[in-house]
PDB file of N, CA and C in Angstrom:
ATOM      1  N   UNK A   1      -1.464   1.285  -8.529  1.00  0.00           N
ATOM      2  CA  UNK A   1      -1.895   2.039  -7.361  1.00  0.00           C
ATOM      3  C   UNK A   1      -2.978   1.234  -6.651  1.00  0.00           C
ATOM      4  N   UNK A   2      -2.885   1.185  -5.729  1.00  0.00           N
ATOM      5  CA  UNK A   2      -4.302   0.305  -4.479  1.00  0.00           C
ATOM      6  C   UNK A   2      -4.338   1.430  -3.490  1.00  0.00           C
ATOM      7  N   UNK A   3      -5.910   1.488  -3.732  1.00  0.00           N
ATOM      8  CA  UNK A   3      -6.684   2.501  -2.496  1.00  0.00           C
ATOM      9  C   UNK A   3      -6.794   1.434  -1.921  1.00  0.00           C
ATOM     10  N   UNK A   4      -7.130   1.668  -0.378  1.00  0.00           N
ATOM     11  CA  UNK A   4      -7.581   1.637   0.638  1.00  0.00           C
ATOM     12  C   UNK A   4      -8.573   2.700   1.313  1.00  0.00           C
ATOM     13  N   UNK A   5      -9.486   2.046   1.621  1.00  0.00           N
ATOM     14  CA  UNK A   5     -10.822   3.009   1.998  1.00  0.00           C
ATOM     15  C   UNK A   5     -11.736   2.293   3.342  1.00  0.00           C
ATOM     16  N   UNK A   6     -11.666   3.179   4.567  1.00  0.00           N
ATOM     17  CA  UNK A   6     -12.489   2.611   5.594  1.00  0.00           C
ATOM     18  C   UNK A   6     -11.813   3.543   5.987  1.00  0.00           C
ATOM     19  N   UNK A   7     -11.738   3.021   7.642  1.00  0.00           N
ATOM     20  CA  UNK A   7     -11.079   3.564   9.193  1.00  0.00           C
ATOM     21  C   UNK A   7      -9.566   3.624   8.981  1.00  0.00           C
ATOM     22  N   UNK A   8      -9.061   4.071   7.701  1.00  0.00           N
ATOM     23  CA  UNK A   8      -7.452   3.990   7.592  1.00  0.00           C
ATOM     24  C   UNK A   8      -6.773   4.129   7.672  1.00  0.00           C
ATOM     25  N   UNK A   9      -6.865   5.820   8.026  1.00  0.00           N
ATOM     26  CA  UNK A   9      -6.013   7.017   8.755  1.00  0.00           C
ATOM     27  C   UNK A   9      -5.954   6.744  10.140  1.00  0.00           C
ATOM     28  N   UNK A  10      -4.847   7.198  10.521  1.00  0.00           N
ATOM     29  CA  UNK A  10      -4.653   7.150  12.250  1.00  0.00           C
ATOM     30  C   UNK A  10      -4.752   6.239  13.141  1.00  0.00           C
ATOM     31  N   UNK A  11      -4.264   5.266  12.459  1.00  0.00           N
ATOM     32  CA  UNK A  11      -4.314   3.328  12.914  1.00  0.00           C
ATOM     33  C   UNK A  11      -3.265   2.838  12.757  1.00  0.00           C
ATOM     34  N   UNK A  12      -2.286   3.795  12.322  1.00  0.00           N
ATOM     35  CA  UNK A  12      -0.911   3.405  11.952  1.00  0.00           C
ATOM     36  C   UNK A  12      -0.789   2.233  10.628  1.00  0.00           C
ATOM     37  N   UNK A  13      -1.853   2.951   9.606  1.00  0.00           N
ATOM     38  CA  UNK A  13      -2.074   1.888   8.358  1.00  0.00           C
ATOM     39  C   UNK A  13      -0.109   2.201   7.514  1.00  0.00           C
ATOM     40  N   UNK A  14       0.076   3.294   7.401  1.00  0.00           N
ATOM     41  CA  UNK A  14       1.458   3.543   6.689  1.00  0.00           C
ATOM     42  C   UNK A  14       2.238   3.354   6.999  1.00  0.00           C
ATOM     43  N   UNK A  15       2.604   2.627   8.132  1.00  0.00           N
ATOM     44  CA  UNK A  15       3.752   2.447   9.147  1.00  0.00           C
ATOM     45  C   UNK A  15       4.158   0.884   9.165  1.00  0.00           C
ATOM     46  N   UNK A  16       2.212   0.392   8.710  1.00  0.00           N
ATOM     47  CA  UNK A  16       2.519  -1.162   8.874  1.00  0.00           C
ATOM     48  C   UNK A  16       2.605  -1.118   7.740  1.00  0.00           C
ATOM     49  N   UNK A  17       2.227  -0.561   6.088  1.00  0.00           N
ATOM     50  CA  UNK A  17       2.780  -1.202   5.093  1.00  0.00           C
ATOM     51  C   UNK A  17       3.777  -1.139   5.105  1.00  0.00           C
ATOM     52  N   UNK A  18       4.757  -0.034   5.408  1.00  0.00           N
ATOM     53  CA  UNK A  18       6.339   0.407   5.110  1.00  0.00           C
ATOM     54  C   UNK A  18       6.802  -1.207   6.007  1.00  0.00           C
ATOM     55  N   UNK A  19       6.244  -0.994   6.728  1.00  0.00           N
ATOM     56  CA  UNK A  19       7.314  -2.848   7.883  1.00  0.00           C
ATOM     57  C   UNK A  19       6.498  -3.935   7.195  1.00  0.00           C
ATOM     58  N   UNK A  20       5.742  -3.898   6.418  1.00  0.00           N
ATOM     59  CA  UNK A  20       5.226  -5.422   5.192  1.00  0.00           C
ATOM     60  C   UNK A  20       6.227  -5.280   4.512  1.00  0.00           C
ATOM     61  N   UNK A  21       5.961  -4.135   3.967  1.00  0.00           N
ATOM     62  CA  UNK A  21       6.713  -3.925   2.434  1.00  0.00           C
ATOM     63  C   UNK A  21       8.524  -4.529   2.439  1.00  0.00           C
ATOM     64  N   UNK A  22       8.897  -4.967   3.481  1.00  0.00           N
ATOM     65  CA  UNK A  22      10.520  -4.974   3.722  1.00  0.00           C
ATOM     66  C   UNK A  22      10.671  -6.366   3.485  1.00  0.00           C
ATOM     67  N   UNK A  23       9.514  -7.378   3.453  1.00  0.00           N
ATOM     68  CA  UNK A  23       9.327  -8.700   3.096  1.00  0.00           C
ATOM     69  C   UNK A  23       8.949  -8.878   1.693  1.00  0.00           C
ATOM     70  N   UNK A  24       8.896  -8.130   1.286  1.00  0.00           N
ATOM     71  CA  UNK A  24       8.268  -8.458  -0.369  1.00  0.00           C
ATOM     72  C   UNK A  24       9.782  -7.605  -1.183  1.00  0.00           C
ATOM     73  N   UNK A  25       9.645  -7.782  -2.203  1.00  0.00           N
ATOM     74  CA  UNK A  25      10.448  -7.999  -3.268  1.00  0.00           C
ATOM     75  C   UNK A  25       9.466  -6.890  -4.218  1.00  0.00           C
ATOM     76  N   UNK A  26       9.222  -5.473  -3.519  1.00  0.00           N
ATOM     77  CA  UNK A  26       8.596  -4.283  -4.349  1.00  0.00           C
ATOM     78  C   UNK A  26       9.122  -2.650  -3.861  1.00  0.00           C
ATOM     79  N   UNK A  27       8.590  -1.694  -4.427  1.00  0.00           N
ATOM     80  CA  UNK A  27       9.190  -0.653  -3.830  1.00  0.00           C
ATOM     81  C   UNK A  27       8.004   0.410  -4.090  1.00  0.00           C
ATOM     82  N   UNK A  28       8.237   1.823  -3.826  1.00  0.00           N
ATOM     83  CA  UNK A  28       6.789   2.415  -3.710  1.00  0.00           C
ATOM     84  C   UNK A  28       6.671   2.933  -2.521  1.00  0.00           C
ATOM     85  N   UNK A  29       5.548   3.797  -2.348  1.00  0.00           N
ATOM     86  CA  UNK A  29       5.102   4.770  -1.051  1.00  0.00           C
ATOM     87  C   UNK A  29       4.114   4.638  -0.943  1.00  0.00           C
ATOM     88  N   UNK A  30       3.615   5.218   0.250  1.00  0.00           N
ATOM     89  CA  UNK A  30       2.030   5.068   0.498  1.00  0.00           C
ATOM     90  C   UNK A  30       2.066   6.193   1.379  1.00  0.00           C
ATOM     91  N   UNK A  31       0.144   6.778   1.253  1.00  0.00           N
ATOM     92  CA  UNK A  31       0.677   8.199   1.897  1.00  0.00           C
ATOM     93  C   UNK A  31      -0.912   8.200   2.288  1.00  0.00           C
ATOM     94  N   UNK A  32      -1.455   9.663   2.912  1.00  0.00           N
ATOM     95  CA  UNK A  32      -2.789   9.641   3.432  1.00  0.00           C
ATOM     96  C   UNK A  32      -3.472  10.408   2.200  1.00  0.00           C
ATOM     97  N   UNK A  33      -4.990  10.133   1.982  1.00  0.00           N
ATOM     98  CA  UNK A  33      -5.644  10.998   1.189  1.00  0.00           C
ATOM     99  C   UNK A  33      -6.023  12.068   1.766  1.00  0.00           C
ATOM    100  N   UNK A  34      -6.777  13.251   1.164  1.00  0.00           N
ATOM    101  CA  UNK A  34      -7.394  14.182   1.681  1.00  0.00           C
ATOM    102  C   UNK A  34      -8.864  13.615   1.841  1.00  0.00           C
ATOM    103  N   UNK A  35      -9.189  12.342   0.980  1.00  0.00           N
ATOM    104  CA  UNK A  35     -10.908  12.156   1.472  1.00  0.00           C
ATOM    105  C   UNK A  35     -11.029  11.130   2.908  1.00  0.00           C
ATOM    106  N   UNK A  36      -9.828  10.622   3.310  1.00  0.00           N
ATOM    107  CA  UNK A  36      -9.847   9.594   4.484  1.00  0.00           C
ATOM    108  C   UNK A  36      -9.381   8.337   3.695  1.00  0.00           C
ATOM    109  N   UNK A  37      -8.793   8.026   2.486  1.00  0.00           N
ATOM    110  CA  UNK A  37      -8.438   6.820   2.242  1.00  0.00           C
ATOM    111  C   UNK A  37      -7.369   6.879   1.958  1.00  0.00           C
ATOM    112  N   UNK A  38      -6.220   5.965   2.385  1.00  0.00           N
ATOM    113  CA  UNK A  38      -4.767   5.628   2.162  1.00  0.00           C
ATOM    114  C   UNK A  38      -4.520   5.408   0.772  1.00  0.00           C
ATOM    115  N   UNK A  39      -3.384   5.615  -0.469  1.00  0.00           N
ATOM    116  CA  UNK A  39      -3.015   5.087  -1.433  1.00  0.00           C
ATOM    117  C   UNK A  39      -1.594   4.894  -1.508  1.00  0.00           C
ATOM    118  N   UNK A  40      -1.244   3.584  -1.703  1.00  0.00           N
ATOM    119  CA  UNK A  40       0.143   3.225  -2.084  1.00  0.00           C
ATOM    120  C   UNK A  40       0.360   2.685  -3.069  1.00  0.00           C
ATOM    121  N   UNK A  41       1.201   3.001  -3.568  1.00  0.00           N
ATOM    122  CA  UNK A  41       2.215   3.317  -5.400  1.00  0.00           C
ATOM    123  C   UNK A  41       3.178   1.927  -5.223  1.00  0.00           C
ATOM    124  N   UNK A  42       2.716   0.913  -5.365  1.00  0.00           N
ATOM    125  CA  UNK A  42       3.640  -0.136  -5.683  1.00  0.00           C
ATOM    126  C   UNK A  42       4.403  -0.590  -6.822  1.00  0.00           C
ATOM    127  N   UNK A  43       5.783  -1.190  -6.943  1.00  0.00           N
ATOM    128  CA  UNK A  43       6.087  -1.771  -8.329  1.00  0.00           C
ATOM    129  C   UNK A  43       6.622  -2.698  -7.853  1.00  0.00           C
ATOM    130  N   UNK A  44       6.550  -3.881  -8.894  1.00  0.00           N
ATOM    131  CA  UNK A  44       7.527  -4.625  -8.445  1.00  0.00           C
ATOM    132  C   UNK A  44       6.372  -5.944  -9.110  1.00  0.00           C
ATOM    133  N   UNK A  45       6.832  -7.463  -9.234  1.00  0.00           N
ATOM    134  CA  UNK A  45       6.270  -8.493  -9.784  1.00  0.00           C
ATOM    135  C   UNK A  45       4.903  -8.353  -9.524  1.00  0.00           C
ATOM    136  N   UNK A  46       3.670  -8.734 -10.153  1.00  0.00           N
ATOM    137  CA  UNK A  46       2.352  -9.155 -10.108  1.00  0.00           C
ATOM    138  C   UNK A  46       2.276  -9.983  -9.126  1.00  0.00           C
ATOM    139  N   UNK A  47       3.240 -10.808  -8.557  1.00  0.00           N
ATOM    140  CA  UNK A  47       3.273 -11.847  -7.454  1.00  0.00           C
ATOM    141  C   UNK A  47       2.954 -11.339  -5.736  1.00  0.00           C
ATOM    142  N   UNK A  48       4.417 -10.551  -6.248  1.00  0.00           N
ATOM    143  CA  UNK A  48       4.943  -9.663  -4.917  1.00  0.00           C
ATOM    144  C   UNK A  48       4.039  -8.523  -4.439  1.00  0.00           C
ATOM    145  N   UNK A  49       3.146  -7.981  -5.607  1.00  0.00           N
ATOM    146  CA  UNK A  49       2.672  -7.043  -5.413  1.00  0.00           C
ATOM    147  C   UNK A  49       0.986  -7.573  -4.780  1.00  0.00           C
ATOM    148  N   UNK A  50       0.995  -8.304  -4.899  1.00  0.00           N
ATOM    149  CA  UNK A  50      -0.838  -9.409  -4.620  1.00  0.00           C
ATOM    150  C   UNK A  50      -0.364  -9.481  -3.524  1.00  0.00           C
ATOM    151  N   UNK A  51       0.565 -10.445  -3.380  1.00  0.00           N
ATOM    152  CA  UNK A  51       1.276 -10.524  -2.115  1.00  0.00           C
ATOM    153  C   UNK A  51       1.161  -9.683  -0.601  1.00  0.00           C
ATOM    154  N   UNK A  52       2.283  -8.685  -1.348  1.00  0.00           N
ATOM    155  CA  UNK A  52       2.097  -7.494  -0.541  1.00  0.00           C
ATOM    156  C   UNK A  52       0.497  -7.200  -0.189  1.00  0.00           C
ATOM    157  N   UNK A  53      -0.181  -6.355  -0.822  1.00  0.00           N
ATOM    158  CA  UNK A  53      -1.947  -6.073  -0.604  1.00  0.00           C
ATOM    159  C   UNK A  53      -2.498  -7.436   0.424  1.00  0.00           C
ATOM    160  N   UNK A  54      -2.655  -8.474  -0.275  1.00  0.00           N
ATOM    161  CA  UNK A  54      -3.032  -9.377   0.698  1.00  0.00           C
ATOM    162  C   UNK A  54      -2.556  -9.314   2.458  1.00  0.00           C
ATOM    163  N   UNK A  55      -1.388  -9.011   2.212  1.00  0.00           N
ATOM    164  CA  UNK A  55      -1.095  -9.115   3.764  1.00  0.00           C
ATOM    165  C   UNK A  55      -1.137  -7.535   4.413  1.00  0.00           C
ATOM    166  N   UNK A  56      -1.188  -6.729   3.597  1.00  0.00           N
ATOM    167  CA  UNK A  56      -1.317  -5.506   4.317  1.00  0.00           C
ATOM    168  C   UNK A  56      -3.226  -5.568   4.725  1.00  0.00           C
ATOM    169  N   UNK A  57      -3.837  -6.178   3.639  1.00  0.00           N
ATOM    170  CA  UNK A  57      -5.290  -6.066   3.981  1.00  0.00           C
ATOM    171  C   UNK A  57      -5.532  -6.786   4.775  1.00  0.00           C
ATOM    172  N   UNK A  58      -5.144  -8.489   4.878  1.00  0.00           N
ATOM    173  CA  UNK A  58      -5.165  -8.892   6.103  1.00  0.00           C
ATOM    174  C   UNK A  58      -5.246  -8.447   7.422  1.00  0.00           C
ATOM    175  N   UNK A  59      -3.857  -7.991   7.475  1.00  0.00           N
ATOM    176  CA  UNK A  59      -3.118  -7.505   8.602  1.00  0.00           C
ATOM    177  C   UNK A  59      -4.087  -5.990   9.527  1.00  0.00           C
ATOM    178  N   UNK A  60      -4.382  -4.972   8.207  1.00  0.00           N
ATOM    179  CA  UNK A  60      -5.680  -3.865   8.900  1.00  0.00           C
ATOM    180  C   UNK A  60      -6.809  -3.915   8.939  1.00  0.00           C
ATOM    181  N   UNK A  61      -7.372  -5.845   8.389  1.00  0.00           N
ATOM    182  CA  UNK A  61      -8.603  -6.148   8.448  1.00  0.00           C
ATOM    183  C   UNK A  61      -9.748  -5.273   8.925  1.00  0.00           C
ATOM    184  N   UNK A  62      -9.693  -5.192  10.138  1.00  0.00           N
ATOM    185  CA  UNK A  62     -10.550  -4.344  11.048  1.00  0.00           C
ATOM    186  C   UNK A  62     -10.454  -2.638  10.727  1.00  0.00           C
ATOM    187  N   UNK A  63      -9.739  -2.605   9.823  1.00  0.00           N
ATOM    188  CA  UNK A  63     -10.153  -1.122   9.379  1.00  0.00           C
ATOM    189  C   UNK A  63      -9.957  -0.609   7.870  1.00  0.00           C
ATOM    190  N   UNK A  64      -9.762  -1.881   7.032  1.00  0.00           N
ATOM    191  CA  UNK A  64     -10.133  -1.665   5.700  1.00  0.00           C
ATOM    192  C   UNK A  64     -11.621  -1.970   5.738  1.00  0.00           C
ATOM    193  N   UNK A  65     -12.318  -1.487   4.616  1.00  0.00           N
ATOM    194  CA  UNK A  65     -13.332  -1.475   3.882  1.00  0.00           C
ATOM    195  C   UNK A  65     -13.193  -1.946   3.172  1.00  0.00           C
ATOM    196  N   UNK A  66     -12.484  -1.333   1.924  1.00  0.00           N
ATOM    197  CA  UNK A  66     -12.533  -1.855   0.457  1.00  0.00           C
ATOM    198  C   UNK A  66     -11.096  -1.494   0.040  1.00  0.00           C
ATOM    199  N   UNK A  67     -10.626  -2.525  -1.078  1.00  0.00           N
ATOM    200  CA  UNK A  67      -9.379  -2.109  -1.510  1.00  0.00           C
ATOM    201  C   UNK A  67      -9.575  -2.393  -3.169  1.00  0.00           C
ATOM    202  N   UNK A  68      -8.954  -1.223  -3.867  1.00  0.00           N
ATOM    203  CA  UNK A  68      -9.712  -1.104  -5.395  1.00  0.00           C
ATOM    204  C   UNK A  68      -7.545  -0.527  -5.583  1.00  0.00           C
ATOM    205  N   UNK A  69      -7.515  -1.548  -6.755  1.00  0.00           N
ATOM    206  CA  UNK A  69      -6.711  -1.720  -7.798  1.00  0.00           C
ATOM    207  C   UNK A  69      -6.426  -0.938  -8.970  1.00  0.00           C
ATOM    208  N   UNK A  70      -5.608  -0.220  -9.007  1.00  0.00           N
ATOM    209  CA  UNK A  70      -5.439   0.310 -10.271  1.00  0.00           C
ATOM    210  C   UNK A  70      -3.797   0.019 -11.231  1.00  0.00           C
ATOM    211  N   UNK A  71      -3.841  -1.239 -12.287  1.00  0.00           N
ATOM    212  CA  UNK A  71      -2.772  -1.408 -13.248  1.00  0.00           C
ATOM    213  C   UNK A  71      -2.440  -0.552 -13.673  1.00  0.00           C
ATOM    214  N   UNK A  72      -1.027   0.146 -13.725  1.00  0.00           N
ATOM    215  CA  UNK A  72      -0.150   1.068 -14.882  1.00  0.00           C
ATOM    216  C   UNK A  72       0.896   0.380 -15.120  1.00  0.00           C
ATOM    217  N   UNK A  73       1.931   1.268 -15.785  1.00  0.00           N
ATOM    218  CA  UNK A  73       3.001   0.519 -16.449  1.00  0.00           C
ATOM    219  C   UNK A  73       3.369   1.200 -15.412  1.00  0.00           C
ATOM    220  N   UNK A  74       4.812   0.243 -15.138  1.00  0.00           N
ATOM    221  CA  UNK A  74       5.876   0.494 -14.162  1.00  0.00           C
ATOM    222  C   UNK A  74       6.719   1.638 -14.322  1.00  0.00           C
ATOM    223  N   UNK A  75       6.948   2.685 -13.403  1.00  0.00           N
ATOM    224  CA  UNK A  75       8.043   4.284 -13.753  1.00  0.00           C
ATOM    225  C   UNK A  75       8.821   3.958 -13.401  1.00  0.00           C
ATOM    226  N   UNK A  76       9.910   2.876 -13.233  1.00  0.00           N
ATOM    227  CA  UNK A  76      11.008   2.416 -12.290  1.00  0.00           C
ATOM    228  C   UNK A  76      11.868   3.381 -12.017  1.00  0.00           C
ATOM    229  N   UNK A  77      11.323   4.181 -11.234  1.00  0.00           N
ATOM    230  CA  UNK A  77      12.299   4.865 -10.596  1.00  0.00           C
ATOM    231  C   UNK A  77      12.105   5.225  -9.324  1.00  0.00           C
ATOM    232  N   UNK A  78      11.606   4.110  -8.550  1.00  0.00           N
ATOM    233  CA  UNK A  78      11.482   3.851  -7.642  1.00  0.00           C
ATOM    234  C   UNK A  78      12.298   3.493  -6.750  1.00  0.00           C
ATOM    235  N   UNK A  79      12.811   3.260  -5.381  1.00  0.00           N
ATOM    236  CA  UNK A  79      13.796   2.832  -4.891  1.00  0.00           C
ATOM    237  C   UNK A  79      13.004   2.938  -3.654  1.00  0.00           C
ATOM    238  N   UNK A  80      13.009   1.912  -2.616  1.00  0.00           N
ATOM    239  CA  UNK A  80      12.787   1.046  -1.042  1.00  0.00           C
ATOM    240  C   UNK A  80      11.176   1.652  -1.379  1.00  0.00           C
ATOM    241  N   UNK A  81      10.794   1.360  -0.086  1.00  0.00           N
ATOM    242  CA  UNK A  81       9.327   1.805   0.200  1.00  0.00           C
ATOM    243  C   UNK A  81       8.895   2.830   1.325  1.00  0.00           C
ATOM    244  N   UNK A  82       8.924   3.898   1.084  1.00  0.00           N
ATOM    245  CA  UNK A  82       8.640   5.218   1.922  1.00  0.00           C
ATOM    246  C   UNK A  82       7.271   5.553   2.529  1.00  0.00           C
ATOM    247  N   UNK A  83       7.305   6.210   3.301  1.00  0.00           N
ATOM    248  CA  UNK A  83       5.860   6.839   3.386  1.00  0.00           C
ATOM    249  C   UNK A  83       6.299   8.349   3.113  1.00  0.00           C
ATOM    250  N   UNK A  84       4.826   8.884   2.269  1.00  0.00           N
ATOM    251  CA  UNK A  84       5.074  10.434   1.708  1.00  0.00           C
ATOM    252  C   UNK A  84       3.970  11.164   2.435  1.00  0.00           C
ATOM    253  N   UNK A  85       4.053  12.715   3.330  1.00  0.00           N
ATOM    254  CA  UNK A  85       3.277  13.217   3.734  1.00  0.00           C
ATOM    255  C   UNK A  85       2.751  14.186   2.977  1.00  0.00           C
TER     256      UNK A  85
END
């Protein structure tokens, strides 16, 4: 799981991971918090998944803050990359 925490909501942060996410080789959702910070549920290689984050943080530079990491084991039962409301 990777939070995202700043200006994250209402910048169209879930819209641009879902159109990252179609370049990487992972699957997973990302959705809005109730405190103002985005979290998306990735799986997929340690590669793909750095990957992915890097360019999504890149990419909302100007309205991430901080992005904090959390390792689990994979639930593969995952399939494409959604956004969940």
């Amino acid at each position: 799981m990777v939070v995202f925490t700043g200006m994250v909501q209402g910048v169209g942060f879930r819209y641009t991971a879902r159109e990252l996410a179609e370049q990487f080789a992972i699957s997973g959702y990302v959705r809005n918090c109730s405190d103002g910070a985005v979290e998306a549920v990735v799986e997929g290689e340690a590669a793909e998944i750095d990957a992915f984050v890097e360019a999504l943080s890149s990419r909302m530079a100007d309205y991430v803050r901080k992005v904090t990491q959390q390792i689990a084991p994979p639930r593969g039962d995952m399939e494409g990359f959604t956004i969940r409301h």
